[in-house]
PDB file of N, CA and C in Angstrom:
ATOM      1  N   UNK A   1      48.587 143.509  65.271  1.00  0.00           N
ATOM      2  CA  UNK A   1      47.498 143.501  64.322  1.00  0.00           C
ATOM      3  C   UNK A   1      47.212 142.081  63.814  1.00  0.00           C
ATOM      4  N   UNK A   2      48.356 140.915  63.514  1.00  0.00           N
ATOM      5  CA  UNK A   2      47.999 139.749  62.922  1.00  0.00           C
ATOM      6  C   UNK A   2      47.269 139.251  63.942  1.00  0.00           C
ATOM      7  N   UNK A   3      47.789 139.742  65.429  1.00  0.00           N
ATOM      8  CA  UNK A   3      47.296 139.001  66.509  1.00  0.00           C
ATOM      9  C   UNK A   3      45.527 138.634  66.512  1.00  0.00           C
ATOM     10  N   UNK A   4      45.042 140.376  66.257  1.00  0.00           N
ATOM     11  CA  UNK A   4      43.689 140.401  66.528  1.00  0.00           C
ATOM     12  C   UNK A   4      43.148 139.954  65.234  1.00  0.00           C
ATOM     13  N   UNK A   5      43.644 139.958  64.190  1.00  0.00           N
ATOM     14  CA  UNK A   5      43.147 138.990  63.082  1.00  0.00           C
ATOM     15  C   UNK A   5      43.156 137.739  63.421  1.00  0.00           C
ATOM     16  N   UNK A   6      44.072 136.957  63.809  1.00  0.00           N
ATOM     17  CA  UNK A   6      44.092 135.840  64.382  1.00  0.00           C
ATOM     18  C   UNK A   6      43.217 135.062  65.158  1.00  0.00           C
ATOM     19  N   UNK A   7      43.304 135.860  66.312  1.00  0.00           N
ATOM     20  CA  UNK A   7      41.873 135.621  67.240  1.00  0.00           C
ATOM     21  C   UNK A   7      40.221 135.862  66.978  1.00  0.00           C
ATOM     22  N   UNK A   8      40.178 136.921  65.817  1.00  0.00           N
ATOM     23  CA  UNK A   8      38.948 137.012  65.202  1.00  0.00           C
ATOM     24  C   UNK A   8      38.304 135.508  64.473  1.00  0.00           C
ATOM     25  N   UNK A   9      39.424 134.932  63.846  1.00  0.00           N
ATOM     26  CA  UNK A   9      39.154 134.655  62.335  1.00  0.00           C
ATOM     27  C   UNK A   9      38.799 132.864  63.352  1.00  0.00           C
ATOM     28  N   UNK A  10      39.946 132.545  64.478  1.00  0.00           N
ATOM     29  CA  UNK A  10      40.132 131.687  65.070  1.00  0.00           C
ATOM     30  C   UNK A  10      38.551 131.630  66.177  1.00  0.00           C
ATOM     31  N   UNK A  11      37.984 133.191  66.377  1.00  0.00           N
ATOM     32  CA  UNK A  11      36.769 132.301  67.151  1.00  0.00           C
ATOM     33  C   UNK A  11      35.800 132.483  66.043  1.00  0.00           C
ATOM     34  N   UNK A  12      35.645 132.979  65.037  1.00  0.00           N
ATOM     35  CA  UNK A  12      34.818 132.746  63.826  1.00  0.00           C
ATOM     36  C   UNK A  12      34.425 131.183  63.719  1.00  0.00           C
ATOM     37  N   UNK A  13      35.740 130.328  63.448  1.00  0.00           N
ATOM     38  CA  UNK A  13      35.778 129.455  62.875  1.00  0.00           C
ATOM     39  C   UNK A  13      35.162 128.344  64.600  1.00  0.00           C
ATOM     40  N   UNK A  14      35.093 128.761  65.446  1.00  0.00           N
ATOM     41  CA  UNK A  14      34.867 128.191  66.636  1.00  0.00           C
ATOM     42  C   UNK A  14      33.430 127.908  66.792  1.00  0.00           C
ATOM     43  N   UNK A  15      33.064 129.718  65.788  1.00  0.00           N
ATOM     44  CA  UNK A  15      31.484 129.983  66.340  1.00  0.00           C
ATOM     45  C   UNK A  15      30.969 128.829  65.123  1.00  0.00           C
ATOM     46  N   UNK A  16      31.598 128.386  63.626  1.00  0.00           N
ATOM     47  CA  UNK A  16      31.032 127.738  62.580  1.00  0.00           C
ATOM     48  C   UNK A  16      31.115 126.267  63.537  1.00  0.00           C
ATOM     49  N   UNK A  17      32.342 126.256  63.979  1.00  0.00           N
ATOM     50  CA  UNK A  17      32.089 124.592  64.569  1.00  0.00           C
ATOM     51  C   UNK A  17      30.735 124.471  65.512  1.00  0.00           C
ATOM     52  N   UNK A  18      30.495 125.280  66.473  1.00  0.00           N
ATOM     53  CA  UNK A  18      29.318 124.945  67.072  1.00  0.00           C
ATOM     54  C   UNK A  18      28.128 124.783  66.087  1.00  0.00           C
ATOM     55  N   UNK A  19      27.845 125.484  65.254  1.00  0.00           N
ATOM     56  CA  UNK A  19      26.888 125.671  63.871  1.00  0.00           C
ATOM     57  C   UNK A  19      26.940 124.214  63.337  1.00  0.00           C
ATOM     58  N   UNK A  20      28.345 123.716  63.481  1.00  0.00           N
ATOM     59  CA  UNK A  20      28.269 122.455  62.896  1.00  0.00           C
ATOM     60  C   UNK A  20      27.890 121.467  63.371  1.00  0.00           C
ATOM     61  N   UNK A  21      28.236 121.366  64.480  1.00  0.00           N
ATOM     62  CA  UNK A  21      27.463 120.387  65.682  1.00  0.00           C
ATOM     63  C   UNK A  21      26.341 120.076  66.063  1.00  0.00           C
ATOM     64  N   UNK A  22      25.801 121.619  65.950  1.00  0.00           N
ATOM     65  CA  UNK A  22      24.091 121.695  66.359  1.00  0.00           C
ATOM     66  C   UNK A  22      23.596 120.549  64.982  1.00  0.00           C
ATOM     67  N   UNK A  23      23.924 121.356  63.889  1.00  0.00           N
ATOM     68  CA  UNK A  23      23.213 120.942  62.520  1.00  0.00           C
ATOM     69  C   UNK A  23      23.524 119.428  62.309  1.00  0.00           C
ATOM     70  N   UNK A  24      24.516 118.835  63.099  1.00  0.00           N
ATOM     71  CA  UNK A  24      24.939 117.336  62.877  1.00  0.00           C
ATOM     72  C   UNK A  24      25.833 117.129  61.251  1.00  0.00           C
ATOM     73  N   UNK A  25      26.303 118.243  61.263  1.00  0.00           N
ATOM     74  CA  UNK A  25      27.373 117.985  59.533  1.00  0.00           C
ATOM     75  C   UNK A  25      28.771 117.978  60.195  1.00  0.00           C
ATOM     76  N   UNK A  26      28.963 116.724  59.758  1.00  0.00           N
ATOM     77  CA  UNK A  26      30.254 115.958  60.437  1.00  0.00           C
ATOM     78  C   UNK A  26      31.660 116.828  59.294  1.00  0.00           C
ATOM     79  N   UNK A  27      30.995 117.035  58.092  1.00  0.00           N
ATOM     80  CA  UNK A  27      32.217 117.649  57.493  1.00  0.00           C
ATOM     81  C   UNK A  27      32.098 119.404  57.806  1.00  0.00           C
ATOM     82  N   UNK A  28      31.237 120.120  58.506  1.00  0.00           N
ATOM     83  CA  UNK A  28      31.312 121.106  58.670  1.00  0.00           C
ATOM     84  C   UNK A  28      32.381 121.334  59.848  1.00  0.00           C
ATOM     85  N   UNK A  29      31.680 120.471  61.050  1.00  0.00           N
ATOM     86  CA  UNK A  29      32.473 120.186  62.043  1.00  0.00           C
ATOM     87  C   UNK A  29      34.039 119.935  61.488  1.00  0.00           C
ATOM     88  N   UNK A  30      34.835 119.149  60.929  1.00  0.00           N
ATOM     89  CA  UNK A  30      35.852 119.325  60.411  1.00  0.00           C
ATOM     90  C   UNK A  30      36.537 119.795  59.847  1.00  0.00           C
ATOM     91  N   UNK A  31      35.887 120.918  59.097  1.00  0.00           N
ATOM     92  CA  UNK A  31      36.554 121.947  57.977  1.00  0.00           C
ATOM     93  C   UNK A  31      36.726 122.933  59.091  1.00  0.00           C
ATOM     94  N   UNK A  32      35.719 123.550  60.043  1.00  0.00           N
ATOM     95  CA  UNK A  32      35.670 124.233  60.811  1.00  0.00           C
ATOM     96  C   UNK A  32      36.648 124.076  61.943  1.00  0.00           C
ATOM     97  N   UNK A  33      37.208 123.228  62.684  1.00  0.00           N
ATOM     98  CA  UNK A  33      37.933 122.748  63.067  1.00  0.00           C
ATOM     99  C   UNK A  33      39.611 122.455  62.930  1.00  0.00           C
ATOM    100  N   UNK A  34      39.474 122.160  61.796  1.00  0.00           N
ATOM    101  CA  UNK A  34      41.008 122.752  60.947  1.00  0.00           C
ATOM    102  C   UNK A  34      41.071 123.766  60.485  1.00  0.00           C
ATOM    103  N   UNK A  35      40.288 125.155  60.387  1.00  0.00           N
ATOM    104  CA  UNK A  35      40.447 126.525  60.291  1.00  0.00           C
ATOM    105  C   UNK A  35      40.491 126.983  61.889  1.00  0.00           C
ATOM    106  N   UNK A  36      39.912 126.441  62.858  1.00  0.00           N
ATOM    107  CA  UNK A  36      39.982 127.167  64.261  1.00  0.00           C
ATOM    108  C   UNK A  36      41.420 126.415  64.878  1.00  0.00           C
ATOM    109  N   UNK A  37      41.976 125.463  64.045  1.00  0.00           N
ATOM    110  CA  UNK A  37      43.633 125.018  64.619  1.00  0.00           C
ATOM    111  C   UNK A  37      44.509 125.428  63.816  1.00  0.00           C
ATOM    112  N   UNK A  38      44.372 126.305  62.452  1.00  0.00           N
ATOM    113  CA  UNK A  38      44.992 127.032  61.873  1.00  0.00           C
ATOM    114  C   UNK A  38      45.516 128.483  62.433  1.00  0.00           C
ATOM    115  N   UNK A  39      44.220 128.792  62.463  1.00  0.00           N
ATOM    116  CA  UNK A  39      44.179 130.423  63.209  1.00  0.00           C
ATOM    117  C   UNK A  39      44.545 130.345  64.284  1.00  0.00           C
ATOM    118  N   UNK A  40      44.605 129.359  65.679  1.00  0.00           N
ATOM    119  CA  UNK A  40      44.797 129.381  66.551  1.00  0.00           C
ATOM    120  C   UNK A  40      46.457 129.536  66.656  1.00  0.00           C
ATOM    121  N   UNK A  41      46.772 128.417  65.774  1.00  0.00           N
ATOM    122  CA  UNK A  41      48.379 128.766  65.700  1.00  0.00           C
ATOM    123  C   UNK A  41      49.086 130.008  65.770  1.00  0.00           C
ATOM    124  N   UNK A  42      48.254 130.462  64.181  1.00  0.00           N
ATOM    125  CA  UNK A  42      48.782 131.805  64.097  1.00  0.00           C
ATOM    126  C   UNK A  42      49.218 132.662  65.296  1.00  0.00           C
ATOM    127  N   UNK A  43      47.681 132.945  65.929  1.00  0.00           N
ATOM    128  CA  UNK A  43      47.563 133.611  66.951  1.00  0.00           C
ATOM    129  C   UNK A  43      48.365 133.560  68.348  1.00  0.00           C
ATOM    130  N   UNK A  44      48.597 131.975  68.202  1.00  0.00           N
ATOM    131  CA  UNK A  44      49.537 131.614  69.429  1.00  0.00           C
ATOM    132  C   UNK A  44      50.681 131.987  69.615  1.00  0.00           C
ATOM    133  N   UNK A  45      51.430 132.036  67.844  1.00  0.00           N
ATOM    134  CA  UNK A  45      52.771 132.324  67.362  1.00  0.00           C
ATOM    135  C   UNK A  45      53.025 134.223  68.152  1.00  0.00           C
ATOM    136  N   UNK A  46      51.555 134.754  67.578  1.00  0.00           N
ATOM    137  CA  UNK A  46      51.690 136.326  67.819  1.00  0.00           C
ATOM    138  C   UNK A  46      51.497 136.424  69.469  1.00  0.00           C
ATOM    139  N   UNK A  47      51.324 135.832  70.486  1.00  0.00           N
ATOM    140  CA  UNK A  47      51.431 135.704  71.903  1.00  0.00           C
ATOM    141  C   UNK A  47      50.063 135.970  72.305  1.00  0.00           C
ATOM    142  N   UNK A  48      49.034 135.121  71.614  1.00  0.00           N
ATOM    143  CA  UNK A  48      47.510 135.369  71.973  1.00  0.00           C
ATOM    144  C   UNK A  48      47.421 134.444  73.158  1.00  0.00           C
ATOM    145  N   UNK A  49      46.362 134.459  74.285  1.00  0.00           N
ATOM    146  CA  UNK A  49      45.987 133.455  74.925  1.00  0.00           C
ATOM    147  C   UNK A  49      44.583 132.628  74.379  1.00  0.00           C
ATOM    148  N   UNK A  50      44.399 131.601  75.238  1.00  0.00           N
ATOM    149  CA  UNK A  50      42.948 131.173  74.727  1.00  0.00           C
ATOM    150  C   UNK A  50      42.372 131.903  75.704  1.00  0.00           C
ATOM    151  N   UNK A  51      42.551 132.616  75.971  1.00  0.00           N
ATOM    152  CA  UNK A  51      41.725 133.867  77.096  1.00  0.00           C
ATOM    153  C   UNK A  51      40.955 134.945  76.327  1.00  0.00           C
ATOM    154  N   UNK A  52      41.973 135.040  75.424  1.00  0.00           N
ATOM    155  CA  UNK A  52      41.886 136.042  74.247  1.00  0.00           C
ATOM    156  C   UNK A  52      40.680 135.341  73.546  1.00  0.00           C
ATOM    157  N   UNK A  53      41.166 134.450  73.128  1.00  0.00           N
ATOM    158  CA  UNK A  53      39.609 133.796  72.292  1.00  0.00           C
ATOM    159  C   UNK A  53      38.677 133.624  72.723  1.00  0.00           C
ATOM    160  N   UNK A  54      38.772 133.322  73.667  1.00  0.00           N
ATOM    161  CA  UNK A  54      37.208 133.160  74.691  1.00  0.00           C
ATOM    162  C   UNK A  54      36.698 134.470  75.160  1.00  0.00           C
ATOM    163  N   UNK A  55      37.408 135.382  75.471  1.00  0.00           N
ATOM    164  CA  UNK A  55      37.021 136.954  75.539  1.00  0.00           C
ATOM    165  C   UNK A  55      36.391 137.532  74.253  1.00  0.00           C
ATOM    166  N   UNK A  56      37.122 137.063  73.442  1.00  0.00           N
ATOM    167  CA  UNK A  56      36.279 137.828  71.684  1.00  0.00           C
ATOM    168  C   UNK A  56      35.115 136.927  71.545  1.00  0.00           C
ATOM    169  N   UNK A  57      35.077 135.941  71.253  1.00  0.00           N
ATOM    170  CA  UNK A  57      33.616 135.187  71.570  1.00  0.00           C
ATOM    171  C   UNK A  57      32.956 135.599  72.180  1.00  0.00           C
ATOM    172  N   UNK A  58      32.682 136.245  73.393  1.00  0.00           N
ATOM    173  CA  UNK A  58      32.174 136.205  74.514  1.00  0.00           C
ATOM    174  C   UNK A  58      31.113 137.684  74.162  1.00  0.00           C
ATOM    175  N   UNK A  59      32.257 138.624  73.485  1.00  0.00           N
ATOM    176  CA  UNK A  59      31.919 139.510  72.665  1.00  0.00           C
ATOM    177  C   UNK A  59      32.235 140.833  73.332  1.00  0.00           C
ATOM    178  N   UNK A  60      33.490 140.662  74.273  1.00  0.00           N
ATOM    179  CA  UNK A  60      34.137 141.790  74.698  1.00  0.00           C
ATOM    180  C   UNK A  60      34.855 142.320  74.580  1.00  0.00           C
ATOM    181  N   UNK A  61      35.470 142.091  73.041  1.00  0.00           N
ATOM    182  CA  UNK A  61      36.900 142.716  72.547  1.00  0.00           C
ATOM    183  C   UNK A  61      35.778 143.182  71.277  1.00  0.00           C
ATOM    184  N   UNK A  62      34.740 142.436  70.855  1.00  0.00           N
ATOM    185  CA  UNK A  62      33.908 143.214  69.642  1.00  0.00           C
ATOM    186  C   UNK A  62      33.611 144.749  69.265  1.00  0.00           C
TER     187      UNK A  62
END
């Protein structure tokens, strides 16, 4: 269960970094960025892949 919290919260914060990029906000990009290497941890700790994240993004675990 932390897992799929993990990976949720971790491509959330993936989908804000692109948001941030487009928009050119250099501190969005960074806040966003240290929440998607936060969560990622987590998730890594619980035996997620970045397969996993890129699959929920993608919007096939949704």
């Amino acid at each position: 269960m932390i897992a799929r919290t993990a990976i949720a919260r971790a491509a959330q914060a993936l989908d804000a970094y692109d948001v941030a990029i487009e928009q050119g906000n250099r501190g969005g990009v960074e806040s966003a960025a240290a929440e998607a290497g936060l969560w990622w941890t987590i998730a890594e700790a619980q035996g997620a892949t970045t397969a996993d994240v890129r699959t929920y993004r993608t919007g096939c675990a949704r």
